[in-house]
Protein backbone atom coordinates (compact mmCIF):
# COMPACT_ATOMS: atom_id res chain seq x y z
CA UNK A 1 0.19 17.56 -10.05
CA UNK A 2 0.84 13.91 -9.62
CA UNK A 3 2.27 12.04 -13.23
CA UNK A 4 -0.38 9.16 -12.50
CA UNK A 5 -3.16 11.88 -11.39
CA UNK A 6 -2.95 13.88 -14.43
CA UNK A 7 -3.01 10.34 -16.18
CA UNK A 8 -5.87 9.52 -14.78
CA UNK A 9 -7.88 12.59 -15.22
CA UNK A 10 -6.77 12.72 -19.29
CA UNK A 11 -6.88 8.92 -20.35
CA UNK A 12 -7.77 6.16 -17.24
CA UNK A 13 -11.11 7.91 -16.98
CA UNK A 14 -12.69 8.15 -20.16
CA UNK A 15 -11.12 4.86 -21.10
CA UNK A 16 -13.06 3.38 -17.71
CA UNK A 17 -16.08 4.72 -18.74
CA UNK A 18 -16.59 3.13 -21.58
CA UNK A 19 -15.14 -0.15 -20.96
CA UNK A 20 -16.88 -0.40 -17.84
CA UNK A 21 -20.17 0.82 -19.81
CA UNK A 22 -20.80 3.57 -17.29
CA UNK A 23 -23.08 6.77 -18.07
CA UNK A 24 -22.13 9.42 -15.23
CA UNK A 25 -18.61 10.55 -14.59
CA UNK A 26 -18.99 10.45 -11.22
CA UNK A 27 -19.40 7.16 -10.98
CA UNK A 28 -15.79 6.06 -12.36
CA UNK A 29 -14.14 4.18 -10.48
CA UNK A 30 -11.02 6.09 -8.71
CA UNK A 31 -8.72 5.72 -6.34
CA UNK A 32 -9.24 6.90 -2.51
CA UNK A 33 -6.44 6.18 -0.20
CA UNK A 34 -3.61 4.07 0.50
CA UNK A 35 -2.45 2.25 3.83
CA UNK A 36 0.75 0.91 4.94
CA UNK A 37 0.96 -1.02 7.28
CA UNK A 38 4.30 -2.54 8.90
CA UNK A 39 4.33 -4.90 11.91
CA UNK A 40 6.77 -4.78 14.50
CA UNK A 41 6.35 -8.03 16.70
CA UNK A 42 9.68 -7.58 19.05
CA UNK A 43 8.59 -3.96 19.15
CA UNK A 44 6.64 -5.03 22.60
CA UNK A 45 10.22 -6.66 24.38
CA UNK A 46 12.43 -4.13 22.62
CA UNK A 47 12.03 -0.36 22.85
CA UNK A 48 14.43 0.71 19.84
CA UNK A 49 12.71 -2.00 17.32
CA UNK A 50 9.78 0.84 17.05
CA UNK A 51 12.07 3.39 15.99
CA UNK A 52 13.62 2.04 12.79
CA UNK A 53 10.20 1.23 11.34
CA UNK A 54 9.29 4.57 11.95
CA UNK A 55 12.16 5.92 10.38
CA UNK A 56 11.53 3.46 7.71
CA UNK A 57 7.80 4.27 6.92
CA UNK A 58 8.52 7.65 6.73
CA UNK A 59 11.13 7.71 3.87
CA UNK A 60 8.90 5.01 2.24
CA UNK A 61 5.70 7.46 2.51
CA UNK A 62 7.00 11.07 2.74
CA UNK A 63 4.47 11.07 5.51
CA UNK A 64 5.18 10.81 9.72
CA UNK A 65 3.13 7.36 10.62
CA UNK A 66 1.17 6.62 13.48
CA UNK A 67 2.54 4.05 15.80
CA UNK A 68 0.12 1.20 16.17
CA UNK A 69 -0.63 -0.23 19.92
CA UNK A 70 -1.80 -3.29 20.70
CA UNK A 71 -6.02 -3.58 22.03
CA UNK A 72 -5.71 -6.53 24.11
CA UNK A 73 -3.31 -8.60 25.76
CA UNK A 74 -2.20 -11.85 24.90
CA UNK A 75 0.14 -14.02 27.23
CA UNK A 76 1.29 -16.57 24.59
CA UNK A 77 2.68 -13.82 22.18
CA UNK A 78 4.21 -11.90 25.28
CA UNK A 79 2.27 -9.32 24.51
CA UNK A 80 0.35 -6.36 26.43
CA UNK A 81 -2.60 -3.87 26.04
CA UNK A 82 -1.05 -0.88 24.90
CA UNK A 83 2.35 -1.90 23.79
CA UNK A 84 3.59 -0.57 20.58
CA UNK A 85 3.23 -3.33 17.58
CA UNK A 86 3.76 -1.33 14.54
CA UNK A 87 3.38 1.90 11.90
CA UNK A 88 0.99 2.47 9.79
CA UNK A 89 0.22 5.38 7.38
CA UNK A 90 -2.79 6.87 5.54
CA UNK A 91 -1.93 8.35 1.96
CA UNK A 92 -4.49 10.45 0.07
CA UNK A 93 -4.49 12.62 -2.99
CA UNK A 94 -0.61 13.94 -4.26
CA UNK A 95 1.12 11.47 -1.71
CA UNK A 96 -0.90 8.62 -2.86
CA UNK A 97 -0.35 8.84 -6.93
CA UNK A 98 3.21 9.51 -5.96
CA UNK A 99 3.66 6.51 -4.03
CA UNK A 100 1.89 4.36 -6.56
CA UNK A 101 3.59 5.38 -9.05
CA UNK A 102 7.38 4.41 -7.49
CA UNK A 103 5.33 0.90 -6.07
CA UNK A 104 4.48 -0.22 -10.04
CA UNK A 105 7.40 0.93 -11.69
CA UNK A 106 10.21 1.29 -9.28
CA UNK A 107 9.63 -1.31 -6.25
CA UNK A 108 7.78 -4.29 -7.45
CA UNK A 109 10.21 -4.91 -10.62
CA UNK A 110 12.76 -4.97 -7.92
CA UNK A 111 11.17 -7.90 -5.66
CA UNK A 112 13.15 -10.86 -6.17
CA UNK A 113 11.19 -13.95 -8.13
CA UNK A 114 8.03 -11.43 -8.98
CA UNK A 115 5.82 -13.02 -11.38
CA UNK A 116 2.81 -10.99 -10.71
CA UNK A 117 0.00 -9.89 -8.45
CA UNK A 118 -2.91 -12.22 -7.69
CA UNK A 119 -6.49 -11.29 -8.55
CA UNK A 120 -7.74 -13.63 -5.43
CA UNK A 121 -6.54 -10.18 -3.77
CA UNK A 122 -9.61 -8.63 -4.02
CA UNK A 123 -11.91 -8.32 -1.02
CA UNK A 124 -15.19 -7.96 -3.16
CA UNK A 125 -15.99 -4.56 -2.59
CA UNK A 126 -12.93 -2.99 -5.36
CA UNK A 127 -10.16 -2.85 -2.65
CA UNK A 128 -6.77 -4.77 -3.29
CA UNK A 129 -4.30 -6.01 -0.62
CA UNK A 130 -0.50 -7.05 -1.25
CA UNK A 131 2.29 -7.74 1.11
CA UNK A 132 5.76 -7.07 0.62
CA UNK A 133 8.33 -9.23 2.61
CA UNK A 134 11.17 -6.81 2.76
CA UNK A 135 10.97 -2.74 2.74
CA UNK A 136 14.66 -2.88 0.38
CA UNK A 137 12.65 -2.72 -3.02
CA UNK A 138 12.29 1.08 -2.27
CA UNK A 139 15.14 3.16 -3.23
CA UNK A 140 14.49 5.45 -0.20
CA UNK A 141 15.95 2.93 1.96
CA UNK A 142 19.31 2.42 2.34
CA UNK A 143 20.52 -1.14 3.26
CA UNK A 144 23.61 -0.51 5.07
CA UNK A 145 21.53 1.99 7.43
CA UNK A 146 19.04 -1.11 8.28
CA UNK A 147 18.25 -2.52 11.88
CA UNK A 148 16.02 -5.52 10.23
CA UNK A 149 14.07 -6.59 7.43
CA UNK A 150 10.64 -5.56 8.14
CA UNK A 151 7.63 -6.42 5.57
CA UNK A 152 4.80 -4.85 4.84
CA UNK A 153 1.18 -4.37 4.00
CA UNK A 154 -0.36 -2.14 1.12
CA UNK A 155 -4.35 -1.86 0.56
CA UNK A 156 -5.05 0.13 -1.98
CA UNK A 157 -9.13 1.77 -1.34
CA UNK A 158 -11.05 2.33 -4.37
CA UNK A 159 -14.63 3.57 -5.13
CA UNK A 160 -15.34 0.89 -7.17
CA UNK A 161 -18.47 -0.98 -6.73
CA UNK A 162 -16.82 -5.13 -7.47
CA UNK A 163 -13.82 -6.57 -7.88
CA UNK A 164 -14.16 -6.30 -11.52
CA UNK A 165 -14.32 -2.61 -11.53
CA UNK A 166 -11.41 -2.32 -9.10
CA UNK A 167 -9.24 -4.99 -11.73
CA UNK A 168 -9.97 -2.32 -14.48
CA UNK A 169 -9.08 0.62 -12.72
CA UNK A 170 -6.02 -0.95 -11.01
CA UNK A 171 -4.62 -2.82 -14.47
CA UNK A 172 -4.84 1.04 -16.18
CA UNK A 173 -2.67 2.16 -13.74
CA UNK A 174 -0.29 -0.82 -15.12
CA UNK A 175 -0.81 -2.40 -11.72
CA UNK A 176 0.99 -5.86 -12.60
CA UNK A 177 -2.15 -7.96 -11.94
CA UNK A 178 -2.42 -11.66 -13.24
CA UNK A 179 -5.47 -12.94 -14.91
């Protein structure tokens, strides 16, 4: 089992449920997925750009991603229905603790002038967004193997019901969230 799942079943829980003042176990906030997402504008004009970020994604995730394709077209980004414009990944259960895990304590100590996430991150519903600008701050990815520097996006899902029971939940997990 996953170091922050059995956390989470031993400590986060009970702790939650009685900070947040909640009476059925079920209703504890947890988490539910993770996405990644990586964009790959020149992805369209240059066939190779796809593969790198796929290659990428995958030794960030330990998961095969889905190549994204764009819905419409759109002349003044070059850009046409059904050309590729980026990975994305789904992580659930195992995967997900895993990868949380190396994001808080292995990647974002490592992201150059990091003084914290922002609680504006929230989208109201418990759900927290952060972008990364380059994919070097995992130690999966070695830099003299690298096409480009490719960002990304993370949104981590919860079941909370607000923002404030998402902040909880996320700032057990030692999610480095500013006040």
């Amino acid at each position: 089992m996953a170091r922050l799942k059995e956390l989470y079943e031993k400590e986060i829980k009970a702790s939650l449920k009685e900070t947040l003042q909640i009476k059925n176990d079920m209703a504890v906030p947890k988490l539910e997925k993770i996405t990644i997402n990586m964009g790959v504008g020149k992805a369209s004009q240059e066939k190779g750009k796809i593969d790198g970020a796929l290659s990428d994604m995958k030794l960030i995730s330990g998961q095969l991603p889905i190549v994204t394709k764009a819905r419409k077209s759109v002349a003044g980004f070059k850009l046409r229905e059904g050309s590729n414009v980026g990975v994305k990944v789904t992580l659930r259960r195992n995967r997900m603790y895993e990868f949380l895990d190396r994001l808080v304590n292995i990647a974002l100590p490592r992201v150059r002038d990091f003084r914290g996430l922002s609680k504006n991150s929230f989208d109201g519903n418990g759900n927290f967004s952060l972008g990364l600008k380059e994919q070097i701050v995992f130690p999966e990815i070695d830099y003299d193997n690298l096409d480009e520097l490719r960002g990304m996006d993370i949104t981590i899902v919860t079941s909370a019901k607000n923002d404030k029971q998402g902040l909880e939940l996320l700032k057990k997990f030692n999610l480095p969230i500013n006040n």
